[in-house]
PDB file of N, CA and C in Angstrom:
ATOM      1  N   UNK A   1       0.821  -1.186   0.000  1.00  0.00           N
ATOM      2  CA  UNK A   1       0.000   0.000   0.000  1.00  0.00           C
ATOM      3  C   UNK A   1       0.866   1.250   0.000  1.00  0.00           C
ATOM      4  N   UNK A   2       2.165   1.028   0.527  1.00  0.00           N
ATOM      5  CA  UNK A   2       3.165   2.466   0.669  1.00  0.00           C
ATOM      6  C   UNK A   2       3.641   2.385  -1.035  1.00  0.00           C
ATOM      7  N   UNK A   3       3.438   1.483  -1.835  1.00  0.00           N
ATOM      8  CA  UNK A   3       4.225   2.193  -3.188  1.00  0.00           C
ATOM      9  C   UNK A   3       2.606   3.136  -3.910  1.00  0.00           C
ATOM     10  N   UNK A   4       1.623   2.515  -3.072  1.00  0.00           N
ATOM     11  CA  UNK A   4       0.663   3.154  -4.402  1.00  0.00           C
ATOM     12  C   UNK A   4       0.666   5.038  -3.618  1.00  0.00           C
ATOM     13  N   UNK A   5       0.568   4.986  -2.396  1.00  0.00           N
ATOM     14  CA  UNK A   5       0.648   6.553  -1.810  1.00  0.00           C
ATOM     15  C   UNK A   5       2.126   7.243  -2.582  1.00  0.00           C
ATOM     16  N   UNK A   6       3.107   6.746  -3.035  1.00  0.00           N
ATOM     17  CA  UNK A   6       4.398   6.953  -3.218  1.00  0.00           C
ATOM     18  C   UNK A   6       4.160   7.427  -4.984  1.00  0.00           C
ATOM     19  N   UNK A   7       3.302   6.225  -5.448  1.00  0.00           N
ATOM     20  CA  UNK A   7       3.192   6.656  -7.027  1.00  0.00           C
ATOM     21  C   UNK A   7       2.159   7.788  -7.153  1.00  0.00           C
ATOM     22  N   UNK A   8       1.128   8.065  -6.069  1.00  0.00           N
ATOM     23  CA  UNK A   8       0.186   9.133  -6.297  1.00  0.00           C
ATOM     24  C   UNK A   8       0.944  10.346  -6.309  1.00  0.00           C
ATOM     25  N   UNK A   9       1.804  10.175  -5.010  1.00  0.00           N
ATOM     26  CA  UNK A   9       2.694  11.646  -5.134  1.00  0.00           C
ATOM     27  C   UNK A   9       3.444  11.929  -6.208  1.00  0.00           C
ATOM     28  N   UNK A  10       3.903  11.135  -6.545  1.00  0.00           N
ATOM     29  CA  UNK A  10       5.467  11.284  -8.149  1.00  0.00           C
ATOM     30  C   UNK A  10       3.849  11.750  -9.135  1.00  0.00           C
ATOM     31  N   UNK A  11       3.066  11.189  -9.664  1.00  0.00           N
ATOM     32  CA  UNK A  11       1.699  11.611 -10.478  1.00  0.00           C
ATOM     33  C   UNK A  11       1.715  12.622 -10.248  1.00  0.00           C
ATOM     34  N   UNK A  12       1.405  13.104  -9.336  1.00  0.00           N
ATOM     35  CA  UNK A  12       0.541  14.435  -8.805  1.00  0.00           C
ATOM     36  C   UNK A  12       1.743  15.610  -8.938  1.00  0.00           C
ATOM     37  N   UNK A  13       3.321  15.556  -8.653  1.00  0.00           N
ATOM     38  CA  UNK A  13       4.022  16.335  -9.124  1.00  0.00           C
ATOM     39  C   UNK A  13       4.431  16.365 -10.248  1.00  0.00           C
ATOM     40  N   UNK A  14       4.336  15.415 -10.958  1.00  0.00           N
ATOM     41  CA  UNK A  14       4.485  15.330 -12.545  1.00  0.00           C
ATOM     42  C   UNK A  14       3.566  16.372 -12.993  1.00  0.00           C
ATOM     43  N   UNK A  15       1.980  16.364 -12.372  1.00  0.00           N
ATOM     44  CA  UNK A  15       0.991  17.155 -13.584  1.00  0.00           C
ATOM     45  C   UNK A  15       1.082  18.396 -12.367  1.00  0.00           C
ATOM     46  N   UNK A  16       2.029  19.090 -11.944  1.00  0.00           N
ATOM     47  CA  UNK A  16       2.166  20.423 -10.737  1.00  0.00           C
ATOM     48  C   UNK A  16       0.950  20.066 -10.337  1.00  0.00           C
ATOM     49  N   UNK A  17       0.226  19.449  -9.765  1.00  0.00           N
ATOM     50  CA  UNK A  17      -1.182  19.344  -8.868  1.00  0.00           C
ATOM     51  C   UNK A  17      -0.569  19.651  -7.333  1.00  0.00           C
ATOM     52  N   UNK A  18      -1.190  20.723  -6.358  1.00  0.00           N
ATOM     53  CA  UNK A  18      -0.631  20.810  -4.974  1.00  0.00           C
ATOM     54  C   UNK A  18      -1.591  19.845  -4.358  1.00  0.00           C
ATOM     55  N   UNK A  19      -1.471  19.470  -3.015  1.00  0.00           N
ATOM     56  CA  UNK A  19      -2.345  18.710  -2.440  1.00  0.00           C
ATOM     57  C   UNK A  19      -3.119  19.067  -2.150  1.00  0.00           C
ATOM     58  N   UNK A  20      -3.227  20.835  -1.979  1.00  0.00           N
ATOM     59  CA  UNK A  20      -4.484  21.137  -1.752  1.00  0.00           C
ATOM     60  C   UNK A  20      -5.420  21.209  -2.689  1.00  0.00           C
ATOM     61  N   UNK A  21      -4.945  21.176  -3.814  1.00  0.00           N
ATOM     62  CA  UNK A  21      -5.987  21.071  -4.737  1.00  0.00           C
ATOM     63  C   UNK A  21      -6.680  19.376  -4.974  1.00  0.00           C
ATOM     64  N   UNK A  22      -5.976  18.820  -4.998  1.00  0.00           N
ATOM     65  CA  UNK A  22      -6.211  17.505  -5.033  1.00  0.00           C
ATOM     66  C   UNK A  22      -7.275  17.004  -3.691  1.00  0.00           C
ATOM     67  N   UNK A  23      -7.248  18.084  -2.424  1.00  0.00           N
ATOM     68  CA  UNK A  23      -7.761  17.378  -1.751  1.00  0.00           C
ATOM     69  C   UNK A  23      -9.340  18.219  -2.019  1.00  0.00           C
ATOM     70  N   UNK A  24      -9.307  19.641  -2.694  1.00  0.00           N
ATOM     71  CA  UNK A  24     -10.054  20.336  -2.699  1.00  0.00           C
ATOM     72  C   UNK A  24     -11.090  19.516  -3.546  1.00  0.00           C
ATOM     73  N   UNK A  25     -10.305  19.033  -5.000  1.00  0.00           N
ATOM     74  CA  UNK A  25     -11.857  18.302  -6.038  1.00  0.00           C
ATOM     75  C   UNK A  25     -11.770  16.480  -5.480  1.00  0.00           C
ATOM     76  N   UNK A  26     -11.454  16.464  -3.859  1.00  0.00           N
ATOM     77  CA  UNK A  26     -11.888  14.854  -3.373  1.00  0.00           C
ATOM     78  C   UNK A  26     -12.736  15.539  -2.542  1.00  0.00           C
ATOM     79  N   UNK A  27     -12.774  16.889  -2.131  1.00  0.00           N
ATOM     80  CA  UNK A  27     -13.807  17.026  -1.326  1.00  0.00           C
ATOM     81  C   UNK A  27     -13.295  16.600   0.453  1.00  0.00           C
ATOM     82  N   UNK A  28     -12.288  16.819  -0.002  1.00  0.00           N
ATOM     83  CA  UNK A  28     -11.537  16.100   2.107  1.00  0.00           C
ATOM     84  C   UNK A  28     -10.718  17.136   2.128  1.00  0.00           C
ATOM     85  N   UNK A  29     -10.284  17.079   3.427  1.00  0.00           N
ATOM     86  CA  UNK A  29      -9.144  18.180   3.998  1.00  0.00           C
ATOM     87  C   UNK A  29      -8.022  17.872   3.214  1.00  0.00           C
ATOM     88  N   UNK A  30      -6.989  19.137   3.393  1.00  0.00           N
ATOM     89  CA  UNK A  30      -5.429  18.563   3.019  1.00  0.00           C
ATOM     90  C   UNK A  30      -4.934  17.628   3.528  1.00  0.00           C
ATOM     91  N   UNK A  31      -5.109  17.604   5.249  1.00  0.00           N
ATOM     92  CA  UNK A  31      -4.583  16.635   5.987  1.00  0.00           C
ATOM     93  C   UNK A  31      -5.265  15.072   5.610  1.00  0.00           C
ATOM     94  N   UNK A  32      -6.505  15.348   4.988  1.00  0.00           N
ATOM     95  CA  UNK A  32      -6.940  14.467   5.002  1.00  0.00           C
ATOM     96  C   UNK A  32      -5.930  12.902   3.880  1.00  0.00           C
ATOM     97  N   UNK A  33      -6.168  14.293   3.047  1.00  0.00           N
ATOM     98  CA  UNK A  33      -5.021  13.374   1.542  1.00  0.00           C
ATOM     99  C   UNK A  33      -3.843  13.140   1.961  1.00  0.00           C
ATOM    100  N   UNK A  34      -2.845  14.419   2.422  1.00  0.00           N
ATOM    101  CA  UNK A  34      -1.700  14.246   2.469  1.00  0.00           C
ATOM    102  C   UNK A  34      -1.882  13.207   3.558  1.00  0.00           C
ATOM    103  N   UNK A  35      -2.577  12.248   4.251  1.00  0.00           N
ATOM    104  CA  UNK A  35      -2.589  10.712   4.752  1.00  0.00           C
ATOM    105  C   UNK A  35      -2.823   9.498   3.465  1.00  0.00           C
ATOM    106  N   UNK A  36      -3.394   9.945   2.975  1.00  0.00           N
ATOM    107  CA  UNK A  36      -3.350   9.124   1.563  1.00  0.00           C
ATOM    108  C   UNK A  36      -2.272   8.601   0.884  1.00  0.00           C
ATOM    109  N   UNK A  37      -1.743  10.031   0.737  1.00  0.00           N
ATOM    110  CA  UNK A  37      -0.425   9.805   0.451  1.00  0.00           C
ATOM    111  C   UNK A  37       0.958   9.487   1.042  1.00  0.00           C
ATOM    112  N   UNK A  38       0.435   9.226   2.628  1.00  0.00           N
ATOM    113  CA  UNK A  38       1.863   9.116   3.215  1.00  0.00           C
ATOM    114  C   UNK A  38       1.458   7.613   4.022  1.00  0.00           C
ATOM    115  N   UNK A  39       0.218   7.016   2.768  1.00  0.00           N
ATOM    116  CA  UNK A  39      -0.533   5.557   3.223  1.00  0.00           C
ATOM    117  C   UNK A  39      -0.576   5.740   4.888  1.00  0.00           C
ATOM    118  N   UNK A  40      -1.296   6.715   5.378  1.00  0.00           N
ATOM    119  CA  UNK A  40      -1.893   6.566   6.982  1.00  0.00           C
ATOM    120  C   UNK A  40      -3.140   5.861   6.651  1.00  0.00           C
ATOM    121  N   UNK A  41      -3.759   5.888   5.693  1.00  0.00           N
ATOM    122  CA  UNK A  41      -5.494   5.452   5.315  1.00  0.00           C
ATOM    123  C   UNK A  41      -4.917   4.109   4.151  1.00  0.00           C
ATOM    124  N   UNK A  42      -6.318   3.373   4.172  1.00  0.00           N
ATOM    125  CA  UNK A  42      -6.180   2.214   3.458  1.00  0.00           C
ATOM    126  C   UNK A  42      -6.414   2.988   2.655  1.00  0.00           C
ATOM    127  N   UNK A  43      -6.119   2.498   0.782  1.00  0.00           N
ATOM    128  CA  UNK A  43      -6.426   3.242  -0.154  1.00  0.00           C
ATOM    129  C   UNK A  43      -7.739   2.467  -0.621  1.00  0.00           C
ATOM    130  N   UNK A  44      -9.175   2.968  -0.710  1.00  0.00           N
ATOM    131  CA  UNK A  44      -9.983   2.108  -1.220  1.00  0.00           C
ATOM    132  C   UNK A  44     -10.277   2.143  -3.021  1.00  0.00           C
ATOM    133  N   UNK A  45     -11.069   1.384  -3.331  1.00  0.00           N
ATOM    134  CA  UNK A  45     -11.614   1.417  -5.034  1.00  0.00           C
ATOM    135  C   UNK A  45     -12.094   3.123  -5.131  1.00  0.00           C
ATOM    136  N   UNK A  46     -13.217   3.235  -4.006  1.00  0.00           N
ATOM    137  CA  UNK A  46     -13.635   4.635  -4.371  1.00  0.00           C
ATOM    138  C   UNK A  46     -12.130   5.934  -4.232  1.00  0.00           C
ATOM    139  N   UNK A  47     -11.457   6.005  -3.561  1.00  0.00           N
ATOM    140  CA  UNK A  47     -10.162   6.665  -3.273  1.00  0.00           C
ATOM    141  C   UNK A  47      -9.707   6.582  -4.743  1.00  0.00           C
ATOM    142  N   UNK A  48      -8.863   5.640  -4.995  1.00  0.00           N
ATOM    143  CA  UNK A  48      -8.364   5.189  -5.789  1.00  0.00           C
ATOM    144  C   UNK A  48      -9.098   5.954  -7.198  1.00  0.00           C
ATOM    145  N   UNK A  49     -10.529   5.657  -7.207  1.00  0.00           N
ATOM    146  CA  UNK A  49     -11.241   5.978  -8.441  1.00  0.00           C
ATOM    147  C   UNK A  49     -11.128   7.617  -8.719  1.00  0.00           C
ATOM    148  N   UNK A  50     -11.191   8.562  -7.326  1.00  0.00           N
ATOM    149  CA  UNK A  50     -11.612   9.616  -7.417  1.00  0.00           C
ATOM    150  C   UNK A  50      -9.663  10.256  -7.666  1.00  0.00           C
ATOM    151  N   UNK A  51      -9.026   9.669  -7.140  1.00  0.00           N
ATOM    152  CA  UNK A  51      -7.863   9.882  -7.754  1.00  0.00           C
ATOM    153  C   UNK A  51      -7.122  10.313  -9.282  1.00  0.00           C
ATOM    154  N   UNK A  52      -7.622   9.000  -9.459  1.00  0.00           N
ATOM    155  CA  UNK A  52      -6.991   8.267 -11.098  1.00  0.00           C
ATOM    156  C   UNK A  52      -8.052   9.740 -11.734  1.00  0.00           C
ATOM    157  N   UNK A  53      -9.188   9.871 -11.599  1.00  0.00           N
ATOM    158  CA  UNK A  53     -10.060  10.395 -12.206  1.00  0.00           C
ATOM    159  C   UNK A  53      -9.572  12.295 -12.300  1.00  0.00           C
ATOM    160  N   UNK A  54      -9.090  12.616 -10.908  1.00  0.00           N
ATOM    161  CA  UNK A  54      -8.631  14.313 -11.329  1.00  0.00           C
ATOM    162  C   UNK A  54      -7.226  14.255 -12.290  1.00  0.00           C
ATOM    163  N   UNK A  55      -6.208  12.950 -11.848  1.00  0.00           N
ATOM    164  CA  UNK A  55      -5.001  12.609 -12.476  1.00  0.00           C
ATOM    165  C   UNK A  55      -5.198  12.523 -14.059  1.00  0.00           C
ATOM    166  N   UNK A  56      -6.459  12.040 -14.391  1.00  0.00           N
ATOM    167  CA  UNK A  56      -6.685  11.986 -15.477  1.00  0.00           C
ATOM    168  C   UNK A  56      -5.736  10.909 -15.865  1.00  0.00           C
ATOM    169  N   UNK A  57      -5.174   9.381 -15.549  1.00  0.00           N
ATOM    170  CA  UNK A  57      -4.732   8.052 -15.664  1.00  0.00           C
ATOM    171  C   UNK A  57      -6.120   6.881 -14.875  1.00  0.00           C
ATOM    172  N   UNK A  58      -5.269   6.220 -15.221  1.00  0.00           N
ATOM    173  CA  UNK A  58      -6.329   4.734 -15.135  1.00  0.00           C
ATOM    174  C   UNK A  58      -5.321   4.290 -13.690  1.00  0.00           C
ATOM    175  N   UNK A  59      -6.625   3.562 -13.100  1.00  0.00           N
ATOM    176  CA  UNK A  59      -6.142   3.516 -11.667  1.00  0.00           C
ATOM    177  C   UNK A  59      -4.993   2.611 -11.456  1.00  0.00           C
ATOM    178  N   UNK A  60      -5.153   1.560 -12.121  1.00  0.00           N
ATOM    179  CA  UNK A  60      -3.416   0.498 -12.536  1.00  0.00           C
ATOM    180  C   UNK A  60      -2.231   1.639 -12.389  1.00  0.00           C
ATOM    181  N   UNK A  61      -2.533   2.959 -12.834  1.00  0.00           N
ATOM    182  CA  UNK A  61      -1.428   3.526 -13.492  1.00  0.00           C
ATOM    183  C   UNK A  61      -0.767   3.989 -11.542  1.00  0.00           C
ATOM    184  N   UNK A  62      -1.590   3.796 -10.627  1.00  0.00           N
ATOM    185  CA  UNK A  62      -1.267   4.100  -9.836  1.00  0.00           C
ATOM    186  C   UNK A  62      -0.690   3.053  -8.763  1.00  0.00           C
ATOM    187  N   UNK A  63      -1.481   2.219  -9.048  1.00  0.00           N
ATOM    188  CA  UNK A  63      -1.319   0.922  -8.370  1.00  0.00           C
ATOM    189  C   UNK A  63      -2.243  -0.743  -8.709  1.00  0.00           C
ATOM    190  N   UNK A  64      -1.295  -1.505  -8.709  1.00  0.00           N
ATOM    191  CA  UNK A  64      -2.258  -2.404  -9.147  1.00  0.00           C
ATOM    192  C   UNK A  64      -2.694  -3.232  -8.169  1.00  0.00           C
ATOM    193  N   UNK A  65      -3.978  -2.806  -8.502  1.00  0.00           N
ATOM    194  CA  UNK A  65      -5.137  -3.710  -6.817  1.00  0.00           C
ATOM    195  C   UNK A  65      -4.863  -4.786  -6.417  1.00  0.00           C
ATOM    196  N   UNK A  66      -4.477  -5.316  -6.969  1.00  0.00           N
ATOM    197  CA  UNK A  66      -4.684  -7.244  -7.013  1.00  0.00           C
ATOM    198  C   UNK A  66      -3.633  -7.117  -5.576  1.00  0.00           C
ATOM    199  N   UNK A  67      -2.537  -6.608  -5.851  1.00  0.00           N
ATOM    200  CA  UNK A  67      -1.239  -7.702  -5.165  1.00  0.00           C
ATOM    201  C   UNK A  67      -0.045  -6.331  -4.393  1.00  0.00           C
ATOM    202  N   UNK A  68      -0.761  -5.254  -4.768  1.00  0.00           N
ATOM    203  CA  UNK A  68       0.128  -3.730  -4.426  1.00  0.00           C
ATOM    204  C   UNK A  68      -0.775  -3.296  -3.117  1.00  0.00           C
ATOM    205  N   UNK A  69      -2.213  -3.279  -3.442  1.00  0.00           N
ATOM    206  CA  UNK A  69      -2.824  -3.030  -2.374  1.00  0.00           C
ATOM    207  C   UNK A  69      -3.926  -3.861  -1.403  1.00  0.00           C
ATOM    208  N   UNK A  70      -3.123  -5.380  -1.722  1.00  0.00           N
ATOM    209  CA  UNK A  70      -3.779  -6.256  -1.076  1.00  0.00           C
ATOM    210  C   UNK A  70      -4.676  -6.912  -0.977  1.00  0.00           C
ATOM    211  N   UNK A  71      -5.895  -6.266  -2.191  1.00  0.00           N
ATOM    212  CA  UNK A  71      -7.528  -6.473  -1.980  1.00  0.00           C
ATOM    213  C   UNK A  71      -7.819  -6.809  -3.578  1.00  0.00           C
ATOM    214  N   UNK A  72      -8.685  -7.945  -3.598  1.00  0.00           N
ATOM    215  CA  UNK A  72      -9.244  -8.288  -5.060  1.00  0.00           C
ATOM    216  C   UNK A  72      -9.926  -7.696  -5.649  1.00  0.00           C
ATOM    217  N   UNK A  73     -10.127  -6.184  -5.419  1.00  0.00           N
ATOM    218  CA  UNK A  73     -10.666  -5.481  -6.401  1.00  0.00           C
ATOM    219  C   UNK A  73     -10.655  -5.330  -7.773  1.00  0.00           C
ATOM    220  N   UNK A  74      -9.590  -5.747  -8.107  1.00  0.00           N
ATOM    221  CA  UNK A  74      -9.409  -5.856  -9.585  1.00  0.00           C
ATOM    222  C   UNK A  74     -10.124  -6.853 -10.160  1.00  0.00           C
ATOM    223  N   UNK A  75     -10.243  -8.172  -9.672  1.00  0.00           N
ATOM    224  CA  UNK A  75     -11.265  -9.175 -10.524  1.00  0.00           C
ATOM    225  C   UNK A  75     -12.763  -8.545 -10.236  1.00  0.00           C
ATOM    226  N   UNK A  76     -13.319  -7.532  -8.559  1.00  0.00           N
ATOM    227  CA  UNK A  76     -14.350  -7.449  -8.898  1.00  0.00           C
ATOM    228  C   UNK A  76     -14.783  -6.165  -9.818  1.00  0.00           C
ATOM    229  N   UNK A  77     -13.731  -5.852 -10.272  1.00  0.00           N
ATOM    230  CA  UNK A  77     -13.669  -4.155 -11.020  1.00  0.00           C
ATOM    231  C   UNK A  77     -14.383  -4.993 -12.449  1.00  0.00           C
ATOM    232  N   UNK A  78     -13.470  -5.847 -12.986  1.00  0.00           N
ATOM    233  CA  UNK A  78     -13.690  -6.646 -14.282  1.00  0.00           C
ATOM    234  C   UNK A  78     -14.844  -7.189 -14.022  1.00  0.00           C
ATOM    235  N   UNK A  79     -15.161  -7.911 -13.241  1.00  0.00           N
ATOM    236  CA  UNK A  79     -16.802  -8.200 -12.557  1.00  0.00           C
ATOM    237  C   UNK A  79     -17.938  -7.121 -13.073  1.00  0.00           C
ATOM    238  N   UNK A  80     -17.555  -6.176 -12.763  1.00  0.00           N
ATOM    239  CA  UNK A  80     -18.476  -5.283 -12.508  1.00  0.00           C
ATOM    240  C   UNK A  80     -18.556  -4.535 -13.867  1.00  0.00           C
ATOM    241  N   UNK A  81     -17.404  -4.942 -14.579  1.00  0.00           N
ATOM    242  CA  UNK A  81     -17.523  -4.277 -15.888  1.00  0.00           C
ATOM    243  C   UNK A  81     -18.486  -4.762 -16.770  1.00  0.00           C
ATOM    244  N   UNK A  82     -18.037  -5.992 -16.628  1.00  0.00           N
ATOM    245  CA  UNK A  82     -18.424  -7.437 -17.473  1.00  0.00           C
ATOM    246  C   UNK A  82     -19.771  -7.234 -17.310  1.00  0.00           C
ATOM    247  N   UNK A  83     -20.526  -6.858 -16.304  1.00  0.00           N
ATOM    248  CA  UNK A  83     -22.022  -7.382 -15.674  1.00  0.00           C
ATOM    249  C   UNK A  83     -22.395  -6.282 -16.242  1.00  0.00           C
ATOM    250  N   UNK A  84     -22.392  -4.334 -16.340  1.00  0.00           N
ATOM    251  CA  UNK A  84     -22.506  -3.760 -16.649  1.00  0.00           C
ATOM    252  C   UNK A  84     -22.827  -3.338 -18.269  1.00  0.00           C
ATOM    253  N   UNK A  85     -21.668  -4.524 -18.964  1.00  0.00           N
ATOM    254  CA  UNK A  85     -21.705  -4.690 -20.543  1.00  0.00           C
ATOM    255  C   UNK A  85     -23.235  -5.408 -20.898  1.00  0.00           C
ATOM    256  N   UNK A  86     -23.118  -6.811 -19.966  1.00  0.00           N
ATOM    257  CA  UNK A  86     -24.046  -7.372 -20.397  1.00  0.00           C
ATOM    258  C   UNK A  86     -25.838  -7.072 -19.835  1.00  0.00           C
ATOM    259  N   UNK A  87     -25.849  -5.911 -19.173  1.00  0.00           N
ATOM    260  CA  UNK A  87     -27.005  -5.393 -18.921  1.00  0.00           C
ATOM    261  C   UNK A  87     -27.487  -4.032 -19.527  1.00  0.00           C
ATOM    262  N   UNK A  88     -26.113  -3.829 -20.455  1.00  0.00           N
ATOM    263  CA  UNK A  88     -26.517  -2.800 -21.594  1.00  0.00           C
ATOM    264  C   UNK A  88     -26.284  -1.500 -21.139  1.00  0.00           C
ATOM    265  N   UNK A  89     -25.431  -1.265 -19.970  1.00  0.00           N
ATOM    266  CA  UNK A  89     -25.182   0.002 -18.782  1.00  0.00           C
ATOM    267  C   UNK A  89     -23.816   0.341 -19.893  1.00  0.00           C
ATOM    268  N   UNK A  90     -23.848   1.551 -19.818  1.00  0.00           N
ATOM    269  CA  UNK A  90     -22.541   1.956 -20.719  1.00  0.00           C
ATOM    270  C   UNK A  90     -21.461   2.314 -19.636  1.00  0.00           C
ATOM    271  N   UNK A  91     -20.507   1.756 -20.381  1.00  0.00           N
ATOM    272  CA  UNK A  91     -19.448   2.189 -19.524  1.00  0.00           C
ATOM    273  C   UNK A  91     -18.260   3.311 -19.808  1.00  0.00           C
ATOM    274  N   UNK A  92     -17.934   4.366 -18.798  1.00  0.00           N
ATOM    275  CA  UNK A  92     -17.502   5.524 -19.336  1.00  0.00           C
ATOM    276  C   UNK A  92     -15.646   5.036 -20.183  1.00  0.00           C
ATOM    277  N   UNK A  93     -15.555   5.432 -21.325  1.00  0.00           N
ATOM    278  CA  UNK A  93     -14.205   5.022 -21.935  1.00  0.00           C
ATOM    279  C   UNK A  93     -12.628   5.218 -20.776  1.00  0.00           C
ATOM    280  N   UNK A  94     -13.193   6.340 -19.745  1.00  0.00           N
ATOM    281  CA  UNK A  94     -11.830   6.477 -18.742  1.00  0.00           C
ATOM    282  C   UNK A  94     -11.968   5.757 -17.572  1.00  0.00           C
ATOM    283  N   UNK A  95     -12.913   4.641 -17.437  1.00  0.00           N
ATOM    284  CA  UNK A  95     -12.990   3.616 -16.694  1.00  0.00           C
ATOM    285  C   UNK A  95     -12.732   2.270 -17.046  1.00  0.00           C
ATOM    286  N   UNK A  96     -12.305   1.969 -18.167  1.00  0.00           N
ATOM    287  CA  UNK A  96     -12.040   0.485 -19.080  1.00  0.00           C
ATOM    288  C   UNK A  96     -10.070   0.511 -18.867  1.00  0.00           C
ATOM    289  N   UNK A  97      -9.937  -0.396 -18.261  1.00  0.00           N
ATOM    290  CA  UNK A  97      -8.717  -0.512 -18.081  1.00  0.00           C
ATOM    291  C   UNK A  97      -7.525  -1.291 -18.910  1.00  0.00           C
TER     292      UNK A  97
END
């Protein structure tokens, strides 16, 4: 979980994003993120999502769920894609991984 807080930060200074801004369009305190990023908080799917999403990258690009942050989210991400396809729910193109 400490490389994906580690790759959010290197991201986030790559595109000059401050943390306060980052924490401003998550809607949480600074302190709140800059724990995010210094992995005090588990990183969840929704975290993760609302991340990748101001970064404008795909959430892999940050960390990959499976085995970086411990939790099988990734098969139920594809789950959820899969089920979504086949019930005719569109899925947005910056969410297909």
């Amino acid at each position: 979980m400490k490389i994906c807080g580690q790759n959010i930060r290197k991201i986030r200074r790559n595109k000059d994003f401050t943390q306060e801004y980052m924490a401003f369009e998550m809607g949480i305190s600074q302190k709140a993120y800059s724990d995010i990023e210094n992995s005090k908080v588990k990183i969840n799917l929704d975290i993760l999502t609302k991340i990748s999403a101001i970064l404008e990258i795909k959430p892999s690009d940050i960390c990959s769920i499976s085995h970086k942050c411990g939790n099988d989210f990734e098969d139920k991400y594809h789950d959820l894609v899969e089920y979504m396809k086949q019930k005719g729910i569109e899925v947005p193109d910056k969410f297909l991984l």
